[in-house]
N, C-alpha and C. Protein backbone atom coordinates (compact mmCIF):
# COMPACT_ATOMS: atom_id res chain seq x y z
N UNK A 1 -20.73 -4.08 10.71
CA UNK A 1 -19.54 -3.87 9.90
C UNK A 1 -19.54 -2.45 9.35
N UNK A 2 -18.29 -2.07 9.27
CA UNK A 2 -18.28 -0.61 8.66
C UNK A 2 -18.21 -0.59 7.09
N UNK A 3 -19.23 0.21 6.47
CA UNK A 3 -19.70 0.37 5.19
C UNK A 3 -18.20 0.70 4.58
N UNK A 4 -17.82 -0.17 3.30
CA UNK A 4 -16.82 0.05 2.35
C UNK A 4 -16.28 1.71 2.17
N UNK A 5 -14.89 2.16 2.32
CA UNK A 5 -14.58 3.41 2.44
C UNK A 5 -13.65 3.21 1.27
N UNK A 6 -13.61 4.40 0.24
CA UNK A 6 -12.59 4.65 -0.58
C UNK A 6 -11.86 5.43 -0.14
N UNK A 7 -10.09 5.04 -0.20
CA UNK A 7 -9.07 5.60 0.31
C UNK A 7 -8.74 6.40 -0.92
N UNK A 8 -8.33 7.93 -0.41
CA UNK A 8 -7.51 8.31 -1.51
C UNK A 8 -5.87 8.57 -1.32
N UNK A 9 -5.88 8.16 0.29
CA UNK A 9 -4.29 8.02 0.35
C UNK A 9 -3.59 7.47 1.36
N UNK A 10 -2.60 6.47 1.17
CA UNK A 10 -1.73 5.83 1.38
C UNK A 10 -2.08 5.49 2.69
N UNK A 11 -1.53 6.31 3.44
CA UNK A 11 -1.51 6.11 5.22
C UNK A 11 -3.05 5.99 5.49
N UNK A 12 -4.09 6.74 5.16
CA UNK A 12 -5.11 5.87 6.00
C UNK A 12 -5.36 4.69 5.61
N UNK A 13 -5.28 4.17 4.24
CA UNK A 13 -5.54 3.31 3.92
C UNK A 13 -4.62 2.21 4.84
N UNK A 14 -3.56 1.90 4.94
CA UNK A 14 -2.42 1.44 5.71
C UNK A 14 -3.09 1.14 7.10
N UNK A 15 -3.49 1.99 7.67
CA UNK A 15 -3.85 2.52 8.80
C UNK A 15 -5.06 1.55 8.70
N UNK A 16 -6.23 1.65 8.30
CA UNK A 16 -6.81 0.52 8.30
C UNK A 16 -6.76 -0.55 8.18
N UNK A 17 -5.90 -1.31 6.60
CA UNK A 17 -5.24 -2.18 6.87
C UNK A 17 -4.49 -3.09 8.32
N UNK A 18 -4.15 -2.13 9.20
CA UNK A 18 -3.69 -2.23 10.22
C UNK A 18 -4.67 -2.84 11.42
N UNK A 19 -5.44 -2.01 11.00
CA UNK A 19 -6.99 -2.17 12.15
C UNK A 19 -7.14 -3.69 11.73
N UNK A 20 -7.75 -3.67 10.42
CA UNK A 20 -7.94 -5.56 9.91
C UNK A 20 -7.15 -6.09 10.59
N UNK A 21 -5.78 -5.90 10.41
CA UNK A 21 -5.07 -7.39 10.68
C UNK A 21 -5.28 -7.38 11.91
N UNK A 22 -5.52 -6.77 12.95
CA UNK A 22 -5.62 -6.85 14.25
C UNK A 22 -6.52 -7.31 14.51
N UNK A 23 -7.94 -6.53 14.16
CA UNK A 23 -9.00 -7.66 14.24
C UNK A 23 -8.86 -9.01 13.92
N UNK A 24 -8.38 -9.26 12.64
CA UNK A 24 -8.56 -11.20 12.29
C UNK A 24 -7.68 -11.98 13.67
N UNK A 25 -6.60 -10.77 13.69
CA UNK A 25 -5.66 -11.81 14.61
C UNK A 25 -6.17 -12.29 15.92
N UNK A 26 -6.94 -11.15 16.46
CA UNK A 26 -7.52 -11.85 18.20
C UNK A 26 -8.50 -12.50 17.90
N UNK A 27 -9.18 -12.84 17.09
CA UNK A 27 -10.11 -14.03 16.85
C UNK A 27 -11.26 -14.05 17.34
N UNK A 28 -11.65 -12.51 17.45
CA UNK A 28 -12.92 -12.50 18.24
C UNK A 28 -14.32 -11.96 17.68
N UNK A 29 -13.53 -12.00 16.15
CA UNK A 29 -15.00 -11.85 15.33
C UNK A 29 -15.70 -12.95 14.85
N UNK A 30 -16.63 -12.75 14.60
CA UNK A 30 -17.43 -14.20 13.67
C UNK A 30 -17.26 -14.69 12.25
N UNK A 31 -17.69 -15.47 11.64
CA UNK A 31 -16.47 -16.08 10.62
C UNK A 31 -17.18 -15.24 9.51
N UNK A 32 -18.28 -14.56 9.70
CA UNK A 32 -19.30 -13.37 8.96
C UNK A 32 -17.84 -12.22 8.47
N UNK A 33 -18.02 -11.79 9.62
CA UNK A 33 -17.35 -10.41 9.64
C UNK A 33 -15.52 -10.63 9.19
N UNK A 34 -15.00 -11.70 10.02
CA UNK A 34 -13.84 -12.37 9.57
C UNK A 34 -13.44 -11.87 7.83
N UNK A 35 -14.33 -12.83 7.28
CA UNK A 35 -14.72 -13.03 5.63
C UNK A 35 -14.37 -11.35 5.01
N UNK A 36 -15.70 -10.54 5.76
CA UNK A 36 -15.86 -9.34 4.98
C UNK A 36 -14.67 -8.39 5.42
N UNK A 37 -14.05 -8.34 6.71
CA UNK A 37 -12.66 -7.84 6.94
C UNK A 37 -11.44 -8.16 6.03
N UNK A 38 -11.40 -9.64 5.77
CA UNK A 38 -10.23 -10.28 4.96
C UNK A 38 -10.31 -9.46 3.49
N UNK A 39 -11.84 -9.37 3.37
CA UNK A 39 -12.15 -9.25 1.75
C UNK A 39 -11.70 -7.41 1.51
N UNK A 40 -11.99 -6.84 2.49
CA UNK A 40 -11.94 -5.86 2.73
C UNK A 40 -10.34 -4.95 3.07
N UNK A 41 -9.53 -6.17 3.39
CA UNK A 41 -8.36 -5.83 3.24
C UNK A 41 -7.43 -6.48 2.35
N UNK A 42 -8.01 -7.40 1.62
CA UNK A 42 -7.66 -7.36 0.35
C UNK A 42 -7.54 -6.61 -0.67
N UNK A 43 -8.31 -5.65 -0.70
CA UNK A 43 -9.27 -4.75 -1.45
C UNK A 43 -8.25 -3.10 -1.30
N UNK A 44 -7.69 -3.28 0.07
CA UNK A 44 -6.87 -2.05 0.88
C UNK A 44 -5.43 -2.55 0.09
N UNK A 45 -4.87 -3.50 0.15
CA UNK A 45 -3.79 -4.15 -0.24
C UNK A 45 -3.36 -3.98 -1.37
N UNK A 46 -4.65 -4.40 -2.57
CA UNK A 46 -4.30 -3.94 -3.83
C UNK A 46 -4.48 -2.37 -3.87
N UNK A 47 -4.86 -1.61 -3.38
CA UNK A 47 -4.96 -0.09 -3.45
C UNK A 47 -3.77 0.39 -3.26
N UNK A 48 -2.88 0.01 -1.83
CA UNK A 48 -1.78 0.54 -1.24
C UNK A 48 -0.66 -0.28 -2.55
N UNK A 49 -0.78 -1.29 -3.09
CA UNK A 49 -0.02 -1.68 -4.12
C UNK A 49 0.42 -0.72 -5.20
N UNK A 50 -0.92 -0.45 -5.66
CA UNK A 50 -0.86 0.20 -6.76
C UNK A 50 -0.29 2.01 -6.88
N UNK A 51 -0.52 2.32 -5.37
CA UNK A 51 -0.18 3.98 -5.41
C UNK A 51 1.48 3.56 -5.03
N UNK A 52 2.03 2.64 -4.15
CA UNK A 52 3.45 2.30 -4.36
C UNK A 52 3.95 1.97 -5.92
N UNK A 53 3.18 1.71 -6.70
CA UNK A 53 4.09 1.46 -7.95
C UNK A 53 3.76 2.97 -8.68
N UNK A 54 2.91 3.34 -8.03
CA UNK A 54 3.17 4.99 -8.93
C UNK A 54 3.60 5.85 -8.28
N UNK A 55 3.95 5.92 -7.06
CA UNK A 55 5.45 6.48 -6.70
C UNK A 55 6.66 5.84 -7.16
N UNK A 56 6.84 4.89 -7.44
CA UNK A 56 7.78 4.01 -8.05
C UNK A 56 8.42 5.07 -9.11
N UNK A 57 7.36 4.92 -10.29
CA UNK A 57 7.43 5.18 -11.29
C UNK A 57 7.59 6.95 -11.02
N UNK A 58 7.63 7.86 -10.25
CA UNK A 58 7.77 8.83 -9.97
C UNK A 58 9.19 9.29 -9.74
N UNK A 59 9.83 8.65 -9.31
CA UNK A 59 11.56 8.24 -7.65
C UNK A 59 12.05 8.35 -9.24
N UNK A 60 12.94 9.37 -8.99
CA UNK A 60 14.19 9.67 -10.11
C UNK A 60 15.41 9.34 -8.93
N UNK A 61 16.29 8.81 -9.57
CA UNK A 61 17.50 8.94 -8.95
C UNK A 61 18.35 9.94 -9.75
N UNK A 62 19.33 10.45 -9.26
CA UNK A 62 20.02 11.88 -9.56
C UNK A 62 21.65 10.99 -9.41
N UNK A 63 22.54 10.89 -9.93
CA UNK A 63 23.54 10.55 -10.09
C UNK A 63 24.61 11.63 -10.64
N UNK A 64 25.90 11.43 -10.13
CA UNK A 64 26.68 13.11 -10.72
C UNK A 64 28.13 11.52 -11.57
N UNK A 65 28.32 12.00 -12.28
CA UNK A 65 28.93 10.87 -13.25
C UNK A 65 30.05 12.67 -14.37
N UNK A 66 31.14 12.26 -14.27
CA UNK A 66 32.16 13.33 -15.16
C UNK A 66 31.63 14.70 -14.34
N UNK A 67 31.51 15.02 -13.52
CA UNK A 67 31.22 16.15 -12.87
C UNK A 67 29.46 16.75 -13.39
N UNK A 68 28.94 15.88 -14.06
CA UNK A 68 27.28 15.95 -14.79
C UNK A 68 26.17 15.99 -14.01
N UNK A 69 25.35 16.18 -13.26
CA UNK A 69 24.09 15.57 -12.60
C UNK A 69 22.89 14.68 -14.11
N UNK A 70 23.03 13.42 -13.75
CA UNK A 70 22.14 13.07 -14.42
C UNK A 70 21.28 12.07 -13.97
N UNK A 71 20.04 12.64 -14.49
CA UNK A 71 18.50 12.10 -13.84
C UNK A 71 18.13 10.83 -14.59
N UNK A 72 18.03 9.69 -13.89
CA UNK A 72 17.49 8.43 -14.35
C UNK A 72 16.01 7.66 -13.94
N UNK A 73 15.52 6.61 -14.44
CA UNK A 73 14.03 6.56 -13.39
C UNK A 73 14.40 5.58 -12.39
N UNK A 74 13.73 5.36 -11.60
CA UNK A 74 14.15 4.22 -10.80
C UNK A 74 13.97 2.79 -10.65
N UNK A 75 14.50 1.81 -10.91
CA UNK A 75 14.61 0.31 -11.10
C UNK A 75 14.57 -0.46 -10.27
N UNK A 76 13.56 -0.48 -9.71
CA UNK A 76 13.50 -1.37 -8.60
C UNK A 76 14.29 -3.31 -8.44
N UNK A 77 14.09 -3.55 -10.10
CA UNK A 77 14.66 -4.47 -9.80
C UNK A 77 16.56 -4.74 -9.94
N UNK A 78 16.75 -3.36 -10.59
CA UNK A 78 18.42 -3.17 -10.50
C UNK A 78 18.95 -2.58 -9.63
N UNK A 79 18.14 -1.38 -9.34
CA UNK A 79 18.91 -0.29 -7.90
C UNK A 79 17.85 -0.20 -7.05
């Protein structure tokens, strides 16, 4: 198994993620490695979570309202 890697950004992390699911899916690991892949992209999942909610919190939307430009944050659950 490949020794635990800290991602510091997005796409490789993703990118591995990617590798996991491929591995679990052809079914040709042992229920060893299975385990430590799953756990291991669990682990990727909450990472890639968390740098999406702080771009989140980054994403201004720009709106022009009375001829104005005005900057708001972004609401994922309204806009």
């Amino acid at each position: 198994m490949t020794a635990k890697k800290k991602y510091t950004d997005y796409e490789s992390a993703l990118e591995r993620l990617e590798t996991i699911t491929d591995d679990l899916e052809n079914g040709e690991k042992s229920l060893e490695d299975s385990i430590t892949l799953y756990t291991e992209g669990l682990e990727i999942a909450k990472f890639c979570n968390g740098k999406l909610e702080e771009a989140e919190k980054k994403v201004k939307i720009i709106t022009e309202e009375n001829g104005e430009l005005l900057e708001t944050n972004f609401d994922s659950e309204g806009n």
